[in-house]
C-alpha atoms as a PDB file:
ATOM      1  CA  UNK A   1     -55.825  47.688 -48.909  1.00  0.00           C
ATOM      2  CA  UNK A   2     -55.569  45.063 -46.194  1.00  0.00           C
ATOM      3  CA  UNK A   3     -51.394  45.018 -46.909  1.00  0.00           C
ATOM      4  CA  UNK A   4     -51.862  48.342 -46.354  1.00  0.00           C
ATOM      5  CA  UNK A   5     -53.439  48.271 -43.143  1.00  0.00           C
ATOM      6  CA  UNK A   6     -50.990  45.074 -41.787  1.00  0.00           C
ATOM      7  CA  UNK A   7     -48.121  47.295 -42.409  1.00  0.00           C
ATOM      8  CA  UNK A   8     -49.528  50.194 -40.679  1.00  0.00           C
ATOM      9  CA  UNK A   9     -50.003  47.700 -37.579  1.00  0.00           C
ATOM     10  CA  UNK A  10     -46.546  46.504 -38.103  1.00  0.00           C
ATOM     11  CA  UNK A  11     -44.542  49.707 -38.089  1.00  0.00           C
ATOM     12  CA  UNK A  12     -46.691  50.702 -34.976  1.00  0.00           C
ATOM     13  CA  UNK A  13     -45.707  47.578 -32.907  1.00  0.00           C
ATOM     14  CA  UNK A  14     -42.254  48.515 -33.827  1.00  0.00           C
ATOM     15  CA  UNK A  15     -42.822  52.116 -32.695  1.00  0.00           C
ATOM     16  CA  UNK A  16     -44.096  51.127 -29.522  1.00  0.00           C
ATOM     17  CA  UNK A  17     -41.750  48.269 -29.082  1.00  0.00           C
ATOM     18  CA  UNK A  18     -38.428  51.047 -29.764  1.00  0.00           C
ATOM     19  CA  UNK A  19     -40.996  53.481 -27.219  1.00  0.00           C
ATOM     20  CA  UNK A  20     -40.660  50.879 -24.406  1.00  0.00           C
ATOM     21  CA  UNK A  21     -37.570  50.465 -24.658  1.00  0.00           C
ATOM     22  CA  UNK A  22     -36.096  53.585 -24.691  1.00  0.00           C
ATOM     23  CA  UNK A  23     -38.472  54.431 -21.610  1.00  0.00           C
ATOM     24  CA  UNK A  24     -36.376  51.400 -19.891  1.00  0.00           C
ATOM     25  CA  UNK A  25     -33.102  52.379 -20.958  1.00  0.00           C
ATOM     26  CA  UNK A  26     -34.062  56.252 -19.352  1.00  0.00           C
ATOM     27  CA  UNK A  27     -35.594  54.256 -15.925  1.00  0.00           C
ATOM     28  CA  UNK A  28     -32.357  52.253 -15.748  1.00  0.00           C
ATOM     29  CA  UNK A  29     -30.401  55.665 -16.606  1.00  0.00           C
ATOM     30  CA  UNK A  30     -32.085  57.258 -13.538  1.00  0.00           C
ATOM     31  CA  UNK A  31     -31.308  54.073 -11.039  1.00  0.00           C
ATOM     32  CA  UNK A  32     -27.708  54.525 -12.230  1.00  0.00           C
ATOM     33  CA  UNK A  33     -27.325  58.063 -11.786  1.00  0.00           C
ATOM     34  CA  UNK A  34     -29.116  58.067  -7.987  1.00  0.00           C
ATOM     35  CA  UNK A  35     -25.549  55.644  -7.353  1.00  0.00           C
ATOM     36  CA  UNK A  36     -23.360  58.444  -7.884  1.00  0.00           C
ATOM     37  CA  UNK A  37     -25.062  61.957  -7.401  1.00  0.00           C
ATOM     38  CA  UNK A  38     -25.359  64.876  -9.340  1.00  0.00           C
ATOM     39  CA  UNK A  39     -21.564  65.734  -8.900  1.00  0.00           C
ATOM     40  CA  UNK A  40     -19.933  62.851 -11.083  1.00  0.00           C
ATOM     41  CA  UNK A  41     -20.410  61.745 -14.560  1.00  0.00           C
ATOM     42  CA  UNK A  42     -19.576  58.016 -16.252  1.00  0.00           C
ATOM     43  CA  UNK A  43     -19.104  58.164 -20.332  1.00  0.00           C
ATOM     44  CA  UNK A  44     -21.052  56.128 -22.163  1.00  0.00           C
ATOM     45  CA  UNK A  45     -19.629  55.099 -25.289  1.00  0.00           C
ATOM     46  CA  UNK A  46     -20.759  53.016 -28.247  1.00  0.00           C
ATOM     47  CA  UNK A  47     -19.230  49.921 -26.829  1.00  0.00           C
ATOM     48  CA  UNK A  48     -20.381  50.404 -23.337  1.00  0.00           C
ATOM     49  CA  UNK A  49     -22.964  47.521 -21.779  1.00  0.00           C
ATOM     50  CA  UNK A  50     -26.540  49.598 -21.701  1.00  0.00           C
ATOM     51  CA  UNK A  51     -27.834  51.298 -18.608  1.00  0.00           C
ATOM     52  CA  UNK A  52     -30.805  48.232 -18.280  1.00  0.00           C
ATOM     53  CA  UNK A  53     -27.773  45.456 -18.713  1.00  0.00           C
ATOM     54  CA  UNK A  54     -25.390  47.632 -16.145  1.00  0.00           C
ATOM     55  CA  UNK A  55     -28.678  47.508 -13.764  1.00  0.00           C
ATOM     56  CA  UNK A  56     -29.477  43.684 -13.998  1.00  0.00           C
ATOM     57  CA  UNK A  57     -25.253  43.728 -13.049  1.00  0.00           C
ATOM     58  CA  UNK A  58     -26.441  45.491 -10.084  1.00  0.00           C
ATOM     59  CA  UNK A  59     -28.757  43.742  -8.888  1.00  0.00           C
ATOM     60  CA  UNK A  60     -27.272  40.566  -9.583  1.00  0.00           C
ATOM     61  CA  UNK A  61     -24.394  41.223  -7.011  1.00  0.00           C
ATOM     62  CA  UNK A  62     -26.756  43.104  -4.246  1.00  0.00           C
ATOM     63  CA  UNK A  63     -28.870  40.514  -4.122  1.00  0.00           C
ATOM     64  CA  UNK A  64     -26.976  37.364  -4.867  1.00  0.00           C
ATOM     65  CA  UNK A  65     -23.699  38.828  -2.665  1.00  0.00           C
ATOM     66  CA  UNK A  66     -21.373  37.034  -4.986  1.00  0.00           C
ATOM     67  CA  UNK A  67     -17.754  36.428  -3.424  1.00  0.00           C
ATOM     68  CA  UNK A  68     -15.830  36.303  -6.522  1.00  0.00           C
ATOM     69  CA  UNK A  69     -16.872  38.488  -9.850  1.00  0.00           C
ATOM     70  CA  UNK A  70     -15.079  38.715 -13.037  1.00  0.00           C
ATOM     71  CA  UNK A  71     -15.551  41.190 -15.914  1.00  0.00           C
ATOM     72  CA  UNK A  72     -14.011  41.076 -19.310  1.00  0.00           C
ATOM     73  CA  UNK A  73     -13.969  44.496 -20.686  1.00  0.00           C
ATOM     74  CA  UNK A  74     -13.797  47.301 -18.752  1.00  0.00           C
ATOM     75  CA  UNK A  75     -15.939  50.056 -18.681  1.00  0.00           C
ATOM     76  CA  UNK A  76     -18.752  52.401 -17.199  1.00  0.00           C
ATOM     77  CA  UNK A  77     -19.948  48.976 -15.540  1.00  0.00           C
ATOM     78  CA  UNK A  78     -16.542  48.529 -13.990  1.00  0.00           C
ATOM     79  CA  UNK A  79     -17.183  52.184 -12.345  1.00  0.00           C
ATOM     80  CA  UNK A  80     -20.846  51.072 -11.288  1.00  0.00           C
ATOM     81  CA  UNK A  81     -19.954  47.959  -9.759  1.00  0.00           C
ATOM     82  CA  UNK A  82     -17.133  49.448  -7.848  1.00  0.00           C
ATOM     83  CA  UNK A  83     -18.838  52.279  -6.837  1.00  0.00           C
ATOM     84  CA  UNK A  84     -21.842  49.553  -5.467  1.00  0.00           C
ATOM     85  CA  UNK A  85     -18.957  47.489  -3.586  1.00  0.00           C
ATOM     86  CA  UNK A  86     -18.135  50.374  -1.960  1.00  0.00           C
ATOM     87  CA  UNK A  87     -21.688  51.412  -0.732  1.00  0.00           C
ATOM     88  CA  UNK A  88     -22.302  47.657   0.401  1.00  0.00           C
ATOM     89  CA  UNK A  89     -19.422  47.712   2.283  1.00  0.00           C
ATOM     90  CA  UNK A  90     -18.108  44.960   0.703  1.00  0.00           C
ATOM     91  CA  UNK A  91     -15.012  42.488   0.579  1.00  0.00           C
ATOM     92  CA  UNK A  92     -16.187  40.828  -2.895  1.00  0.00           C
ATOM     93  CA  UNK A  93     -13.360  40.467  -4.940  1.00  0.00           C
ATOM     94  CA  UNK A  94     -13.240  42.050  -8.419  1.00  0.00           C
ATOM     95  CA  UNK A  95     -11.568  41.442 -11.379  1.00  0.00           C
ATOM     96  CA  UNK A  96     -11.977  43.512 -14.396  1.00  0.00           C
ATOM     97  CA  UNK A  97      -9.667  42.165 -17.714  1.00  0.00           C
ATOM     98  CA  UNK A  98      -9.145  45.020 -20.240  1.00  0.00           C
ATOM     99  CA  UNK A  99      -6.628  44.234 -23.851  1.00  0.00           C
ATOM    100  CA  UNK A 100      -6.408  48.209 -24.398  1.00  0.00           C
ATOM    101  CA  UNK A 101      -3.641  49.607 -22.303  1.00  0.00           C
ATOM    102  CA  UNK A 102      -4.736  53.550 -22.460  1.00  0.00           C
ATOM    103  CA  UNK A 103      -8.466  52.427 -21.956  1.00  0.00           C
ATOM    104  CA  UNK A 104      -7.350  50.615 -19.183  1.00  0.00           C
ATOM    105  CA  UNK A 105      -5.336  53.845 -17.861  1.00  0.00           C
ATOM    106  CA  UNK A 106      -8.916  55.630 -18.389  1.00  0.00           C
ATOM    107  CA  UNK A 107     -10.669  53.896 -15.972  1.00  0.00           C
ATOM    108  CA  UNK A 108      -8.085  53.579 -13.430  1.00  0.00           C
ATOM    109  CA  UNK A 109      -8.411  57.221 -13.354  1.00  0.00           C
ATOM    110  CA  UNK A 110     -11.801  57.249 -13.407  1.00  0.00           C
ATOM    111  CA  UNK A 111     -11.905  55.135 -10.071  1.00  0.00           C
ATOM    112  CA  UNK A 112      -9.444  56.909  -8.972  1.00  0.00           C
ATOM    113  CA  UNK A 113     -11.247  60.459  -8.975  1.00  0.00           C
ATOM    114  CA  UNK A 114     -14.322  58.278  -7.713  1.00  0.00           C
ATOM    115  CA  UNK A 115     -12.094  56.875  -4.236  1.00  0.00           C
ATOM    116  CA  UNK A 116     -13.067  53.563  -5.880  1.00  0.00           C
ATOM    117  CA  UNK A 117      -9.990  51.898  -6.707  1.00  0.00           C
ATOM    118  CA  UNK A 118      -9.533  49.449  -3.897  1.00  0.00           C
ATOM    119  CA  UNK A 119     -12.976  47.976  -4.911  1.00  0.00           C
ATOM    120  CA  UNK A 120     -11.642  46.524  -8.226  1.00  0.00           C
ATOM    121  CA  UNK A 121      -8.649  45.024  -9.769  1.00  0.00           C
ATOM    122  CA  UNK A 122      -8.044  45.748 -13.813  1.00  0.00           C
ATOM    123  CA  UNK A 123      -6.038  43.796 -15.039  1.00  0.00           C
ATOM    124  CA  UNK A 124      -3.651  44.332 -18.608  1.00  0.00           C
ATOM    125  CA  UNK A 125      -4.219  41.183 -21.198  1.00  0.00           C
ATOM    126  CA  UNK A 126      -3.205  42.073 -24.652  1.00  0.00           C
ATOM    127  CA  UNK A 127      -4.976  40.235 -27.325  1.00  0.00           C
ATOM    128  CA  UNK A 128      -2.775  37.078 -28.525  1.00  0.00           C
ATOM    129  CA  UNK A 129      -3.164  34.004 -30.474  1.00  0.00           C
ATOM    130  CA  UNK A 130      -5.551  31.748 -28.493  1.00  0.00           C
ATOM    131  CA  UNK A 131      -5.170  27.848 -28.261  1.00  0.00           C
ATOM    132  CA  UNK A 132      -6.928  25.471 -29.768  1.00  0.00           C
ATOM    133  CA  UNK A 133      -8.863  24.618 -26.928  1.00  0.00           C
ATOM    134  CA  UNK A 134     -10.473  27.366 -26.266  1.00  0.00           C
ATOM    135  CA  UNK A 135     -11.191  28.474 -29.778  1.00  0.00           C
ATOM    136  CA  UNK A 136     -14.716  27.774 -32.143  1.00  0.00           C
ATOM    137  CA  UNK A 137     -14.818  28.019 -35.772  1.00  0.00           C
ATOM    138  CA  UNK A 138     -12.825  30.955 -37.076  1.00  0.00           C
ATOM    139  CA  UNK A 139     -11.939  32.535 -33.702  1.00  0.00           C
ATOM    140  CA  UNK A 140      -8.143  33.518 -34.018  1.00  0.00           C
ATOM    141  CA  UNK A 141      -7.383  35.733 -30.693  1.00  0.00           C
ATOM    142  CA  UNK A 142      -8.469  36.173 -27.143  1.00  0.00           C
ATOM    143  CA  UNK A 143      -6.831  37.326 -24.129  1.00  0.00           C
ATOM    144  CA  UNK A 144      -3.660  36.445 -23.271  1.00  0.00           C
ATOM    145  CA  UNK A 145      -4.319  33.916 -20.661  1.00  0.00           C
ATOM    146  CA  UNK A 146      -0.482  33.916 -19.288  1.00  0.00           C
ATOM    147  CA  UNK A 147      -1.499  37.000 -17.620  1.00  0.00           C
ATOM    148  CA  UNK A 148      -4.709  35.661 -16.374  1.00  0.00           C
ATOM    149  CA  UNK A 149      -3.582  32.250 -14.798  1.00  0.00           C
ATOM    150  CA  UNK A 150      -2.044  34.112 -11.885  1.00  0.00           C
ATOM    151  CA  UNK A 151      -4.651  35.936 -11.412  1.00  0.00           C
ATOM    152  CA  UNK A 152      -7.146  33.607 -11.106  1.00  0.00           C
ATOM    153  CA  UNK A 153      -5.591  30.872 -10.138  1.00  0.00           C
ATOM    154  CA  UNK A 154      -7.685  28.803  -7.245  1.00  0.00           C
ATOM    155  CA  UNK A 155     -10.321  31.439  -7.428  1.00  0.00           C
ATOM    156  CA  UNK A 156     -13.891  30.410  -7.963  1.00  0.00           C
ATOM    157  CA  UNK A 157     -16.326  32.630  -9.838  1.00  0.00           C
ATOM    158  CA  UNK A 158     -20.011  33.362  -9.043  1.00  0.00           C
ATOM    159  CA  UNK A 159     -20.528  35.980 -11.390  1.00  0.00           C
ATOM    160  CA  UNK A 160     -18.938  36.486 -15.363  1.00  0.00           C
ATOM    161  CA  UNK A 161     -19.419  39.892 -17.387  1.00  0.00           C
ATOM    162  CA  UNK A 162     -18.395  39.248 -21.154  1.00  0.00           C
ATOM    163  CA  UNK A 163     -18.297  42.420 -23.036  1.00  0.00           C
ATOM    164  CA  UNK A 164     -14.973  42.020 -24.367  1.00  0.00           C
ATOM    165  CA  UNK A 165     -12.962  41.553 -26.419  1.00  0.00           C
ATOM    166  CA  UNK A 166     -14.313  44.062 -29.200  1.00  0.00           C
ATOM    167  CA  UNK A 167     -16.392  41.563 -31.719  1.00  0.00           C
ATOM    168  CA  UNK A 168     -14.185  42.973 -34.706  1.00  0.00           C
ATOM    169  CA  UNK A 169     -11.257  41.412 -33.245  1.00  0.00           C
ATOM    170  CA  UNK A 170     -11.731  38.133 -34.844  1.00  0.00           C
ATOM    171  CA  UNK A 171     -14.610  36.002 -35.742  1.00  0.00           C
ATOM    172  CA  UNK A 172     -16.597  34.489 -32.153  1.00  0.00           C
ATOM    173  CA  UNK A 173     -14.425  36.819 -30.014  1.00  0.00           C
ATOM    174  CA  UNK A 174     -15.976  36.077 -27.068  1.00  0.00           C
ATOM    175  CA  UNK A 175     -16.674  32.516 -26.950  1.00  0.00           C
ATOM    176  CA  UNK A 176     -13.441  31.348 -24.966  1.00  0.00           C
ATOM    177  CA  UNK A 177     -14.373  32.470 -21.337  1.00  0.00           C
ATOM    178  CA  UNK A 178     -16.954  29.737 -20.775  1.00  0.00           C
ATOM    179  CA  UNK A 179     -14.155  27.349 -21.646  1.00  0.00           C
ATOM    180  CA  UNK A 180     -11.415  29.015 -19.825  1.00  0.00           C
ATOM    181  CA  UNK A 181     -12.820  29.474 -16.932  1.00  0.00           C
ATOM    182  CA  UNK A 182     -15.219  26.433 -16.621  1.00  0.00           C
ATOM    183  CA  UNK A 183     -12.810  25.055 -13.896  1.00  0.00           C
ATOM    184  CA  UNK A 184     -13.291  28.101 -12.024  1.00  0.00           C
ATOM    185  CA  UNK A 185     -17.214  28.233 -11.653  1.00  0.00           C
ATOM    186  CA  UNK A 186     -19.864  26.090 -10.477  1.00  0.00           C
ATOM    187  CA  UNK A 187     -23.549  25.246 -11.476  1.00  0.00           C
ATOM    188  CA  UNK A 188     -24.482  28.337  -9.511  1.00  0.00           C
ATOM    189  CA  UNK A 189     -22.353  31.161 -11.399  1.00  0.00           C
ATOM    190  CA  UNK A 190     -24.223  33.525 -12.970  1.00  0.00           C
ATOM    191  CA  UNK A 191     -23.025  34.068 -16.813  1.00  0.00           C
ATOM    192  CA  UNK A 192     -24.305  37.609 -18.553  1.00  0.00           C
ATOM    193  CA  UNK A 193     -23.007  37.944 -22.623  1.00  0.00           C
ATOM    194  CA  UNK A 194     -23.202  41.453 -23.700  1.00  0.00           C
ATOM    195  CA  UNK A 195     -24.548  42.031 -27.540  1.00  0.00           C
ATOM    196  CA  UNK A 196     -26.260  39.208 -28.495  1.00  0.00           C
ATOM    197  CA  UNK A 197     -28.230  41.045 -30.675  1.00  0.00           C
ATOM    198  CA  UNK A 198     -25.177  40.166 -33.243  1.00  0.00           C
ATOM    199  CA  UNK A 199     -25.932  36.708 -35.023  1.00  0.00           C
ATOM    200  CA  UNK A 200     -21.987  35.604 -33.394  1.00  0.00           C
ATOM    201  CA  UNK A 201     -22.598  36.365 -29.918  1.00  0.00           C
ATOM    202  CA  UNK A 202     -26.317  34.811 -30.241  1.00  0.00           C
ATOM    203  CA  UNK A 203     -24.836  31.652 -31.543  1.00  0.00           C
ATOM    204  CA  UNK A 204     -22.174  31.655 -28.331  1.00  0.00           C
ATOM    205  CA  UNK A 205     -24.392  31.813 -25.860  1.00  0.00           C
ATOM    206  CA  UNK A 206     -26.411  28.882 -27.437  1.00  0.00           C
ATOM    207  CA  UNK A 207     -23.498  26.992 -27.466  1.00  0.00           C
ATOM    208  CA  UNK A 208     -22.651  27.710 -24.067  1.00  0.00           C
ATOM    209  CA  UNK A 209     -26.209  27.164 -22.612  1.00  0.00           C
ATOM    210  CA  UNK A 210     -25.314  23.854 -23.894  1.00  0.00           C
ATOM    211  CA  UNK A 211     -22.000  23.491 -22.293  1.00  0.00           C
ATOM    212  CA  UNK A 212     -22.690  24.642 -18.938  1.00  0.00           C
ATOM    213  CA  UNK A 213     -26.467  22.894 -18.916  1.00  0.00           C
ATOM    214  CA  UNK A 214     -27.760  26.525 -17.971  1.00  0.00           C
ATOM    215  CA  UNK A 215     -31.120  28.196 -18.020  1.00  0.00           C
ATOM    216  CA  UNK A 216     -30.863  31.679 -20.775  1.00  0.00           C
ATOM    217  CA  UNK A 217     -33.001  34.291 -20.401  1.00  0.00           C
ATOM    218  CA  UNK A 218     -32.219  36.888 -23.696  1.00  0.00           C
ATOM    219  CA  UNK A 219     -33.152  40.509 -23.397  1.00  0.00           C
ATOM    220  CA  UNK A 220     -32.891  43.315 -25.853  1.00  0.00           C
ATOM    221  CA  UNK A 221     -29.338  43.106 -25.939  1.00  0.00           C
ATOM    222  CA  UNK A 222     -27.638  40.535 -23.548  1.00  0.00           C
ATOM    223  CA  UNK A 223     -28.706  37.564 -22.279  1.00  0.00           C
ATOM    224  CA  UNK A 224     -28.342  35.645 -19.101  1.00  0.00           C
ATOM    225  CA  UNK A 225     -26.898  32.448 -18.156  1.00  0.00           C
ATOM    226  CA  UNK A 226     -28.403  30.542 -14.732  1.00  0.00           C
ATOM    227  CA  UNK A 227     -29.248  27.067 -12.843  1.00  0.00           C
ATOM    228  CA  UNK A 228     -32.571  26.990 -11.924  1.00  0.00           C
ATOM    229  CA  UNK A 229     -32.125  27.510  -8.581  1.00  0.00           C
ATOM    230  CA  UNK A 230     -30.996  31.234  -8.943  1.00  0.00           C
ATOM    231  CA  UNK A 231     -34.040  34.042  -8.210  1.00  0.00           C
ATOM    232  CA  UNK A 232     -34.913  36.289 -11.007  1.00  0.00           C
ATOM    233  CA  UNK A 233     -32.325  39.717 -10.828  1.00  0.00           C
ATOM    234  CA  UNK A 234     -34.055  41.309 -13.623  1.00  0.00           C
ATOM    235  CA  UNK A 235     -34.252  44.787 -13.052  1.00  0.00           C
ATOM    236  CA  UNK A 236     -38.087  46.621 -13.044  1.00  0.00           C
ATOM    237  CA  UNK A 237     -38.772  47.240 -16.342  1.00  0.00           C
ATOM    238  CA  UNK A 238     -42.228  48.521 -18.273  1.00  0.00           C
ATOM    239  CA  UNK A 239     -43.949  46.552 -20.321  1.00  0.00           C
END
């Protein structure tokens, strides 16, 4: 009887747990759709960063007014931050990296129907065989980083979106950006990992709070990389 009963009181948390935050993910839905209006609609796939994780981007550059952001992965985010550059009025450069040449094509003409396009710079690196030191454990492939040493070449980053490559590429997909870019950041960039729910991408981002000597703070399913100095961007949520 009393197994009984702590299972009951089990499966409710975890109702009201998956309640709250699927009343989040609506609030979040909401911010994001007062950006555009009623008259335009962004696709949300299966791979896309969730509207709470797009917000947090959001607030992250209105409030911290980064100069340089880059993105790996591009996406409905790409169209939300661009659309927020261009409401700000802003001159903060930003570089989206996308390995899928026709998803790439997508969103260019996504922006483009949007007037957006001259907020945001995608730029075409195939997957390829990544060197040695910038791989960990089984990780075979990244992006090509020919292609992304001229474009990032003396630029210094205050904000990094991971949510590429695709996981299934190869084992620890995304753990080479903290050490490819490392050069081109500072105690004070702002790191966000998308889908560390998955055991890989949780063990990354422990590896790189490690590396960089960051603060993490994990939500349902990304987590955030910080010095102690930065003020909490976390958007409004209910608890």
């Amino acid at each position: 009887m009393l197994k009984r009963i702590k299972n009951i009181i089990n499966e409710n948390r975890a109702n009201q747990k998956q309640l709250v935050y699927g009343q989040n993910q609506l609030y979040a839905t909401i911010k994001l759709q007062e950006l555009l209006g009623e008259d335009h609609f962004i696709p949300f796939t299966g791979w896309s960063m969730s509207p709470m994780a797009i917000l947090h981007c959001l607030n992250i550059i209105s409030l911290k007014k980064p100069e340089n952001i880059i993105e790996f992965g591009s996406g409905a985010t790409t169209v939300y931050i661009a659309k927020l550059l261009k409401i700000l009025g802003s001159k903060i450069n930003f570089i989206s990296v996308e390995s899928d040449l026709n998803w790439k094509d997508k969103i260019e003409n996504q922006l483009q129907t949007l007037d957006l396009s001259e907020y945001v710079k995608i730029v075409y690196a195939p997957l390829s065989e990544v060197s040695p030191d910038l791989t960990y454990k089984e990780q075979k492939t990244w992006y090509d980083v020919h292609r992304l040493n001229s474009v990032i070449k003396q630029v210094f980053f205050d904000f990094v979106i991971i949510d590429g490559p695709f996981g299934g590429s190869t084992p620890y997909a995304r753990f080479s950006a903290v050490p490819f870019l490392k050069s081109n950041t500072s105690q004070n960039t702002i790191w966000i990992l998308d889908d560390t729910r998955r055991p890989q991408e949780k063990e990354i981002v422990g590896v790189w709070k490690s590396e960089l000597t960051l603060n993490i703070s994990n939500f349902d399913r990304y987590s955030i990389l910080y010095s102690n100095q930065e003020f909490d961007y976390s958007p409004y949520s209910i608890s």
